[in-house]
PDB file of N, CA and C in Angstrom:
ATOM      1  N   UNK A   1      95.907 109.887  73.621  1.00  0.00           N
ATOM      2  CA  UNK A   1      95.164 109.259  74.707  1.00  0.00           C
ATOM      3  C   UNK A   1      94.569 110.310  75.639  1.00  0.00           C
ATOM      4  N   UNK A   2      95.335 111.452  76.314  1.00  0.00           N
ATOM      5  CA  UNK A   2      94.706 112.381  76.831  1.00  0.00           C
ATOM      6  C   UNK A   2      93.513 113.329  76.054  1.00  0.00           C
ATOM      7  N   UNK A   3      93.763 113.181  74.616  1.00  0.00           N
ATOM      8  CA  UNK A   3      92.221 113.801  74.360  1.00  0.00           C
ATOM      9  C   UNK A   3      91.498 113.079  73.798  1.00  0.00           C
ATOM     10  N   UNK A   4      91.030 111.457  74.346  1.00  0.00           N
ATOM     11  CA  UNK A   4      90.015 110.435  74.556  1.00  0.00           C
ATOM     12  C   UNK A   4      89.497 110.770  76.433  1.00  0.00           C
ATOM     13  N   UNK A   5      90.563 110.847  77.328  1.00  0.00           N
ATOM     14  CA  UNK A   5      90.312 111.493  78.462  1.00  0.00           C
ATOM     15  C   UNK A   5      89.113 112.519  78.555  1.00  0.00           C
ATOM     16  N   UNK A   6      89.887 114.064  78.112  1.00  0.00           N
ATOM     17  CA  UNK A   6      89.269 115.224  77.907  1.00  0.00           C
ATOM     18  C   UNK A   6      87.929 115.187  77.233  1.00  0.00           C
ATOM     19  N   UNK A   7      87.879 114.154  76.227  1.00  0.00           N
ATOM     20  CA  UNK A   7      86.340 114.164  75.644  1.00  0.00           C
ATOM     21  C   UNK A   7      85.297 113.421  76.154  1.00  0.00           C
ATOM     22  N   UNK A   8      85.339 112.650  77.551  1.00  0.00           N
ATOM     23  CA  UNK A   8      84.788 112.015  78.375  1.00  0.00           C
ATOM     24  C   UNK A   8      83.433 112.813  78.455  1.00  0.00           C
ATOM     25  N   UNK A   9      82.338 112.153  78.384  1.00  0.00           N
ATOM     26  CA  UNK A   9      80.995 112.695  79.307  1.00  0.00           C
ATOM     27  C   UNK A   9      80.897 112.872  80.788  1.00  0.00           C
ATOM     28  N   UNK A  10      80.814 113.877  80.923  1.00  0.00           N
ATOM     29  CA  UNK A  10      80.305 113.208  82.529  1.00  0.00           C
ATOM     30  C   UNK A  10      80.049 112.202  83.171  1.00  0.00           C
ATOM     31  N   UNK A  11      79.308 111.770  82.486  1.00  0.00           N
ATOM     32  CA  UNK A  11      78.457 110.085  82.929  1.00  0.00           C
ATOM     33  C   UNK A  11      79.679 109.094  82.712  1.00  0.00           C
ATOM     34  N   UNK A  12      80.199 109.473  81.837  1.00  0.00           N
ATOM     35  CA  UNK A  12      81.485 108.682  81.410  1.00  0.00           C
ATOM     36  C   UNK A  12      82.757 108.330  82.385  1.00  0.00           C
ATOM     37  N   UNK A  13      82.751 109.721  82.929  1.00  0.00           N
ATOM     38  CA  UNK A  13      83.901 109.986  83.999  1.00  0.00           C
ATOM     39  C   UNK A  13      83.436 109.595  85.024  1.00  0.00           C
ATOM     40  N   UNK A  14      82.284 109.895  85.693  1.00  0.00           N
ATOM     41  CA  UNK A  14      81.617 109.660  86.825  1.00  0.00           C
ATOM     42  C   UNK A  14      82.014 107.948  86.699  1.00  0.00           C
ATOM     43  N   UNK A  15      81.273 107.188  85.718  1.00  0.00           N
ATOM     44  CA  UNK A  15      81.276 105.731  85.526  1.00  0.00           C
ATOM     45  C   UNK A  15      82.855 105.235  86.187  1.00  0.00           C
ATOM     46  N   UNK A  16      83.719 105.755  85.650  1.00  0.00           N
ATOM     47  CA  UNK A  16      85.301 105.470  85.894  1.00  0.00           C
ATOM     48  C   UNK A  16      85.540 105.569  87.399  1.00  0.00           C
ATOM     49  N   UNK A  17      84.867 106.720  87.993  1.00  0.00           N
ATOM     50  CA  UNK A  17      85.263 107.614  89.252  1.00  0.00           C
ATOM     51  C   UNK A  17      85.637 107.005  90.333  1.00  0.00           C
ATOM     52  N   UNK A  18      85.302 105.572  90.617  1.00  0.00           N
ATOM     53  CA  UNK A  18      85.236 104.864  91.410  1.00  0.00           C
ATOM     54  C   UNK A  18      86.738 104.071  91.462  1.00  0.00           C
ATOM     55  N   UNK A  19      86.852 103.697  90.100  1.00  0.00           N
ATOM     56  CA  UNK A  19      88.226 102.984  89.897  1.00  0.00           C
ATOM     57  C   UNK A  19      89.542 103.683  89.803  1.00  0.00           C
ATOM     58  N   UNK A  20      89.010 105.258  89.210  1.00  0.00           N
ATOM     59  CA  UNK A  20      90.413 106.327  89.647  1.00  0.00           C
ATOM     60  C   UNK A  20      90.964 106.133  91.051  1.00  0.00           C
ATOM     61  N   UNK A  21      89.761 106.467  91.816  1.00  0.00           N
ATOM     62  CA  UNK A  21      90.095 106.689  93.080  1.00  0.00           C
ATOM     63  C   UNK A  21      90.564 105.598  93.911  1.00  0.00           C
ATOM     64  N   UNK A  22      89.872 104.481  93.822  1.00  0.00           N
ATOM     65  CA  UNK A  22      90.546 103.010  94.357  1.00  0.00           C
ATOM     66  C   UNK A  22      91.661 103.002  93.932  1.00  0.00           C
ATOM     67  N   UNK A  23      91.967 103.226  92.504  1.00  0.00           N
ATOM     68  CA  UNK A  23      93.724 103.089  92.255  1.00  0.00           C
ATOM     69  C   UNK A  23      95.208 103.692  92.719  1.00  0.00           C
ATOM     70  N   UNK A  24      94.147 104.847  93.716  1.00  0.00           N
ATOM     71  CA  UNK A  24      95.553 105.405  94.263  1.00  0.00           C
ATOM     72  C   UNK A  24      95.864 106.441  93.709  1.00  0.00           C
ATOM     73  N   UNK A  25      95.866 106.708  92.824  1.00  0.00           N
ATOM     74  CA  UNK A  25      96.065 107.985  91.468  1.00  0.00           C
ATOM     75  C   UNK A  25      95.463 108.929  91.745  1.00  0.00           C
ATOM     76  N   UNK A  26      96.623 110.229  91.915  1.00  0.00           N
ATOM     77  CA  UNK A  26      96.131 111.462  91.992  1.00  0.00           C
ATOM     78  C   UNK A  26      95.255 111.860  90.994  1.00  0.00           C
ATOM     79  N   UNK A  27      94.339 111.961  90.930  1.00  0.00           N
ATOM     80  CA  UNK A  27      93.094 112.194  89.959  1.00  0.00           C
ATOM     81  C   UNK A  27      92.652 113.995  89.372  1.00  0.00           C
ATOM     82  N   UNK A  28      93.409 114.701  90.634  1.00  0.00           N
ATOM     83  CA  UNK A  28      92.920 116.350  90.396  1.00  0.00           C
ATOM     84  C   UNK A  28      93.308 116.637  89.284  1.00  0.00           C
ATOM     85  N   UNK A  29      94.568 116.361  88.525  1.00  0.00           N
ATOM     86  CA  UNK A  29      94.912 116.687  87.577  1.00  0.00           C
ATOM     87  C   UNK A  29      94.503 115.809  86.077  1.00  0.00           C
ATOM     88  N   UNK A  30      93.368 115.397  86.299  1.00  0.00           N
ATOM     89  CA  UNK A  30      92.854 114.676  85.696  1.00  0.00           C
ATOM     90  C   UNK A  30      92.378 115.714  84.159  1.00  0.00           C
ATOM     91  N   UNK A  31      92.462 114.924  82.885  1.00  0.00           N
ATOM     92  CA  UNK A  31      91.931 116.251  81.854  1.00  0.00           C
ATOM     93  C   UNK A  31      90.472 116.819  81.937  1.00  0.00           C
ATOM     94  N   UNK A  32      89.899 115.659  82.205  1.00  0.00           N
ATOM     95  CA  UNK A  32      88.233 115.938  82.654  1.00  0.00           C
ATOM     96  C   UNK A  32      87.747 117.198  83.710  1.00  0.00           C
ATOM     97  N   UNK A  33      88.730 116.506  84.639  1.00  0.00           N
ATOM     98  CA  UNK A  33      88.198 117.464  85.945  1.00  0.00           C
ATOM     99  C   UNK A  33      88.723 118.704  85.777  1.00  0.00           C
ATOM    100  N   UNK A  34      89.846 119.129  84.993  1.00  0.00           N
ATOM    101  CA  UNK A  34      90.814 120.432  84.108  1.00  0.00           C
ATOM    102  C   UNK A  34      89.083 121.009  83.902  1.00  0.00           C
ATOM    103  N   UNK A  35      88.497 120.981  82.962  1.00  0.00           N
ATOM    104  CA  UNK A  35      87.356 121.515  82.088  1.00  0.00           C
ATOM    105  C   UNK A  35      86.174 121.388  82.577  1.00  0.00           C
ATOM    106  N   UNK A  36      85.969 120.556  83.672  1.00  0.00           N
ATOM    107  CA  UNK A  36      84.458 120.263  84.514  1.00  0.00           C
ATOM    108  C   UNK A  36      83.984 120.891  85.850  1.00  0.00           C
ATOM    109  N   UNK A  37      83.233 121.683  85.938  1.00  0.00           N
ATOM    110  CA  UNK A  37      83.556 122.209  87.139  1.00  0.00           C
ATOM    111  C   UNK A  37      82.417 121.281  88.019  1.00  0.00           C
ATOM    112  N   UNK A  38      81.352 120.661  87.429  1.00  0.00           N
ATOM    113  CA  UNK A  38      80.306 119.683  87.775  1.00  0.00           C
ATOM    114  C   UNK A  38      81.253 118.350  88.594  1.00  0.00           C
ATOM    115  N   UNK A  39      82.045 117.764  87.902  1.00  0.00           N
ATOM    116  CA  UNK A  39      82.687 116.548  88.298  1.00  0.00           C
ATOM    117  C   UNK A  39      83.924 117.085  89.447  1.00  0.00           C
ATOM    118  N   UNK A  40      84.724 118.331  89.358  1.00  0.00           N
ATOM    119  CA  UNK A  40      85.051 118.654  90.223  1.00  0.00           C
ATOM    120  C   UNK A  40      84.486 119.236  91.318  1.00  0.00           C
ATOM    121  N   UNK A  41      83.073 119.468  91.682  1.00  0.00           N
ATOM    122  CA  UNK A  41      82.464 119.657  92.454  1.00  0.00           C
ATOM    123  C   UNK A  41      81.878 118.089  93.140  1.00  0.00           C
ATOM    124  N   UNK A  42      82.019 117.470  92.090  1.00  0.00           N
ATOM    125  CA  UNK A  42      81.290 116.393  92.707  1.00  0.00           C
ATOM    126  C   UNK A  42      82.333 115.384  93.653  1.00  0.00           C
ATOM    127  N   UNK A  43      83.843 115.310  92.895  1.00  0.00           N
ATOM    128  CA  UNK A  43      85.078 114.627  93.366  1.00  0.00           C
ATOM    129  C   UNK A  43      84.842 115.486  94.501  1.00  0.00           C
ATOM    130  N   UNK A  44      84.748 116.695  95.398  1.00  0.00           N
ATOM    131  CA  UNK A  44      85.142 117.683  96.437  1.00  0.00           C
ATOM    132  C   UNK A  44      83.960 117.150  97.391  1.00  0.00           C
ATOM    133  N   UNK A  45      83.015 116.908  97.047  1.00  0.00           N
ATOM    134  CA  UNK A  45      81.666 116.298  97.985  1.00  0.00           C
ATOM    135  C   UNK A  45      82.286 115.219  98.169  1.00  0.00           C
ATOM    136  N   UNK A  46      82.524 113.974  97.550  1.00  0.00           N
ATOM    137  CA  UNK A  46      83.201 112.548  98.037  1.00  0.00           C
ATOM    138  C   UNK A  46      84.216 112.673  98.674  1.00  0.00           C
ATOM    139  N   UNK A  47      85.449 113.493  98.643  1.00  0.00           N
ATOM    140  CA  UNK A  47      86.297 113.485  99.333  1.00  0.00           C
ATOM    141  C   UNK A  47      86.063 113.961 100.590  1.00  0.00           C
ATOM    142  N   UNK A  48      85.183 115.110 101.285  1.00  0.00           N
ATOM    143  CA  UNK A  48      84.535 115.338 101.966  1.00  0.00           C
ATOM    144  C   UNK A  48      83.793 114.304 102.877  1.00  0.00           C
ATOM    145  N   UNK A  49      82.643 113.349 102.267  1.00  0.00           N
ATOM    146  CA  UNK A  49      81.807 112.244 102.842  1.00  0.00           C
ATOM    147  C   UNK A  49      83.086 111.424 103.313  1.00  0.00           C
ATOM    148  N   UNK A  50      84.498 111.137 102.560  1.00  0.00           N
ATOM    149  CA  UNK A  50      85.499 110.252 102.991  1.00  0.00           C
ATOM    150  C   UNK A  50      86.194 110.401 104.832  1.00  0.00           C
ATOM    151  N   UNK A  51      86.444 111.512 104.182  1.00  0.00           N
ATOM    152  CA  UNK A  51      86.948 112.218 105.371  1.00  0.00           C
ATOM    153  C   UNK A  51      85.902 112.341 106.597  1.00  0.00           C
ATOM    154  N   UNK A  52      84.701 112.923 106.551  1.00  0.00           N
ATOM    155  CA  UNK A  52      83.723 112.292 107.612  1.00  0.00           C
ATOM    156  C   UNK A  52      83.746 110.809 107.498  1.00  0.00           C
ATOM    157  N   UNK A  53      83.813 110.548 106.884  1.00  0.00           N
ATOM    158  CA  UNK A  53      83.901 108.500 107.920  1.00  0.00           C
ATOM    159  C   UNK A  53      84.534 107.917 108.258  1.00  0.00           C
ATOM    160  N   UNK A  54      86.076 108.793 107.899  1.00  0.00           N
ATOM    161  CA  UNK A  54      87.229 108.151 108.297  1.00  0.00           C
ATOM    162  C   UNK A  54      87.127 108.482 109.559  1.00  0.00           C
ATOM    163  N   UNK A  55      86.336 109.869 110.060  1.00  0.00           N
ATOM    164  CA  UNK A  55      86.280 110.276 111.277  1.00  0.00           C
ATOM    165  C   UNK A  55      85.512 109.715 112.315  1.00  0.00           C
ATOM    166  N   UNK A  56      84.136 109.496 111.710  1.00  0.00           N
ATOM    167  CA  UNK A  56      83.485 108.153 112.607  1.00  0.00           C
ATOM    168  C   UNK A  56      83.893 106.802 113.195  1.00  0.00           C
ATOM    169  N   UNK A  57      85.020 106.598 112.125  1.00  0.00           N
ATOM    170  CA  UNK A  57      85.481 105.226 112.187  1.00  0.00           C
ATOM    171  C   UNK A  57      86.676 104.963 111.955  1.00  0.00           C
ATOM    172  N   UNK A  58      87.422 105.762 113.146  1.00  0.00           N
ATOM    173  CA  UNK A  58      88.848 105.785 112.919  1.00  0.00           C
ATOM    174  C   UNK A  58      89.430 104.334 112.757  1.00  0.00           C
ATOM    175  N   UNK A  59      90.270 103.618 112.335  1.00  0.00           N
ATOM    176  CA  UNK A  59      91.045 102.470 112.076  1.00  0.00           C
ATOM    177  C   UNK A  59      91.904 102.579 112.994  1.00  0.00           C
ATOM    178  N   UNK A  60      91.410 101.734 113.687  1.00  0.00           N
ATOM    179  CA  UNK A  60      92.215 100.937 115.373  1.00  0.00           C
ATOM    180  C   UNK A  60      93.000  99.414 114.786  1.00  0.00           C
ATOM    181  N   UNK A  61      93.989  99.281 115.126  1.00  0.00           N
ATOM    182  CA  UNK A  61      94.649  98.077 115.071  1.00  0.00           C
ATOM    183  C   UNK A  61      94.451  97.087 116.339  1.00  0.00           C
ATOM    184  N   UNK A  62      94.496  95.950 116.048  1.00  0.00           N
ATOM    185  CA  UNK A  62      94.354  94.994 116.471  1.00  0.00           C
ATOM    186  C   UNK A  62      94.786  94.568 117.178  1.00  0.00           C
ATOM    187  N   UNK A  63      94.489  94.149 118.431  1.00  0.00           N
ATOM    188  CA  UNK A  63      95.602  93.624 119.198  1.00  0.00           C
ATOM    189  C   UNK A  63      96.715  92.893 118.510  1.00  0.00           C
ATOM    190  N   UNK A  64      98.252  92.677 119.531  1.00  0.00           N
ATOM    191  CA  UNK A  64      99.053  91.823 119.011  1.00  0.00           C
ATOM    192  C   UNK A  64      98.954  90.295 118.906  1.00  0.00           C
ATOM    193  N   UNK A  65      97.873  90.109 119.858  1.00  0.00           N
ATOM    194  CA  UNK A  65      97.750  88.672 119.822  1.00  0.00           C
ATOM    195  C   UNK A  65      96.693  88.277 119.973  1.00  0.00           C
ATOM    196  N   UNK A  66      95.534  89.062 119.227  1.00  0.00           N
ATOM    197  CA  UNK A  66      93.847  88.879 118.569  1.00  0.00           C
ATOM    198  C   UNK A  66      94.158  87.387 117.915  1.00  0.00           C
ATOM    199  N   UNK A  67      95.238  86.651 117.048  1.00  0.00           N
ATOM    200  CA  UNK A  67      94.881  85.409 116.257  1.00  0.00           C
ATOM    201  C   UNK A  67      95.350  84.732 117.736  1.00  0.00           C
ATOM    202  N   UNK A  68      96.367  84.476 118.377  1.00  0.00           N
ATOM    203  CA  UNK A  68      96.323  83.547 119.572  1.00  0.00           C
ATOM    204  C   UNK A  68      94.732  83.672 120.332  1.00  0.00           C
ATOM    205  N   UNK A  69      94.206  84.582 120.438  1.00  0.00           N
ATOM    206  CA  UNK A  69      92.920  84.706 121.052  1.00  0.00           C
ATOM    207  C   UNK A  69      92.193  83.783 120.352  1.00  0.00           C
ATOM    208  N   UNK A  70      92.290  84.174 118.920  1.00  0.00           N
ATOM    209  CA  UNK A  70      91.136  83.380 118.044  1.00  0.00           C
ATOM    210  C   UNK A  70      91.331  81.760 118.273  1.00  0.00           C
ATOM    211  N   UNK A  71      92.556  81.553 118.111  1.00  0.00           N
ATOM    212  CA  UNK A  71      92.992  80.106 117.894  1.00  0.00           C
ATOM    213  C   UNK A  71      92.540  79.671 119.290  1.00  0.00           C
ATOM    214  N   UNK A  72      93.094  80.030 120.550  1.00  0.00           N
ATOM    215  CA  UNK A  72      92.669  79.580 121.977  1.00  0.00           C
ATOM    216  C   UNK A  72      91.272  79.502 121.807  1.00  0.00           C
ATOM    217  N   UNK A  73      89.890  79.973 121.551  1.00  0.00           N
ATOM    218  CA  UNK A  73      89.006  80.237 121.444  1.00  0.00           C
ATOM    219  C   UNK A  73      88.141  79.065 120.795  1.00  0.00           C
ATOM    220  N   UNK A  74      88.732  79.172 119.911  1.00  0.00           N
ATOM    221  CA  UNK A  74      88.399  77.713 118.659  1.00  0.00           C
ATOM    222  C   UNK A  74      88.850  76.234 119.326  1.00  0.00           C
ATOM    223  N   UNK A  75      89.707  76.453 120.383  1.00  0.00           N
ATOM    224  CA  UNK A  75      90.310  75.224 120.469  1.00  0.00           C
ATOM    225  C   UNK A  75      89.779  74.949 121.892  1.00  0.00           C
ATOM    226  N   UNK A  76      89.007  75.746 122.825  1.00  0.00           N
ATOM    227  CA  UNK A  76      88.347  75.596 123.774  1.00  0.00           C
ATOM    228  C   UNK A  76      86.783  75.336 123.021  1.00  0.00           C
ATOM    229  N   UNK A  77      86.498  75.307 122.140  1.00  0.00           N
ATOM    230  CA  UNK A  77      84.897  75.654 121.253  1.00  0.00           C
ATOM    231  C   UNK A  77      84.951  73.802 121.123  1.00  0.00           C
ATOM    232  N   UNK A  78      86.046  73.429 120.375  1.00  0.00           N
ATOM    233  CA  UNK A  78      86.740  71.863 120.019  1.00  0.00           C
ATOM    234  C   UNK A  78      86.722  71.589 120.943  1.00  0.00           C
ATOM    235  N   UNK A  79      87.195  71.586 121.972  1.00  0.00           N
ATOM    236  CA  UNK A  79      87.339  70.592 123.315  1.00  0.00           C
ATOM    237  C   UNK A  79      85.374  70.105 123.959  1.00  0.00           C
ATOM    238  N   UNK A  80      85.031  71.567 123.200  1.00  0.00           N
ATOM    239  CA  UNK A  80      83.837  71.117 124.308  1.00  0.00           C
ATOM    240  C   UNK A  80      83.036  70.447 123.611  1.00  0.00           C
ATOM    241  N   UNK A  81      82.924  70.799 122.591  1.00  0.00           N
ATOM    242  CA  UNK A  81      82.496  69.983 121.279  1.00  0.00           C
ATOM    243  C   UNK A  81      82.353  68.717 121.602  1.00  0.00           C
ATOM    244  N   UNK A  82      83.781  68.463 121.834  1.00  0.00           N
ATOM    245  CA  UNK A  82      83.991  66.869 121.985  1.00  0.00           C
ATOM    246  C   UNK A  82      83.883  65.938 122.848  1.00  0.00           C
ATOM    247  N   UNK A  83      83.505  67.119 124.048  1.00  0.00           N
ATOM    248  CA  UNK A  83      83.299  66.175 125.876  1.00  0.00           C
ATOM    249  C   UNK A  83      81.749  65.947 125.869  1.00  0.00           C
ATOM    250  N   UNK A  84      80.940  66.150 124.629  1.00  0.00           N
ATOM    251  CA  UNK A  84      79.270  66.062 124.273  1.00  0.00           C
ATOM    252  C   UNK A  84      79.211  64.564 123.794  1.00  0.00           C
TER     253      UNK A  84
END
């Protein structure tokens, strides 16, 4: 199975590249990227663009009680709804 990996095209690997990486799976040690210096240049640019946007858009949590907000919200939206 690893040398169906290793004999990957580029285009081949690239095609996959998306679903390595969504899966969580350390990928560097991948057989492809072993022998590619193109696809490992290219994995090093994406991880890069990642990391700038994680930076733009750091992940803030939510208030603790954003769904009581929502629900109060909806249920003042209903009331008025209904005094029409």
């Amino acid at each position: 199975m690893n040398s169906t990996k290793t004999n990957l095209s580029c285009t081949d690997f690239q095609a996959q590249l998306s679903d390595l990486i969504s899966s969580g799976a350390t990928i560097a040690n991948d057989p492809h990227l072993m022998t590619c210096e193109n696809c490992r240049a290219l994995l090093r640019d994406l991880e890069t663009i990642a990391e700038a946007a994680r930076q733009l858009f750091p992940i803030e949590e939510p208030p603790d009680d954003l769904w009581q907000q929502i629900e109060t919200a909806i249920g003042h939206e209903k009331t008025a709804s209904q005094g029409h």
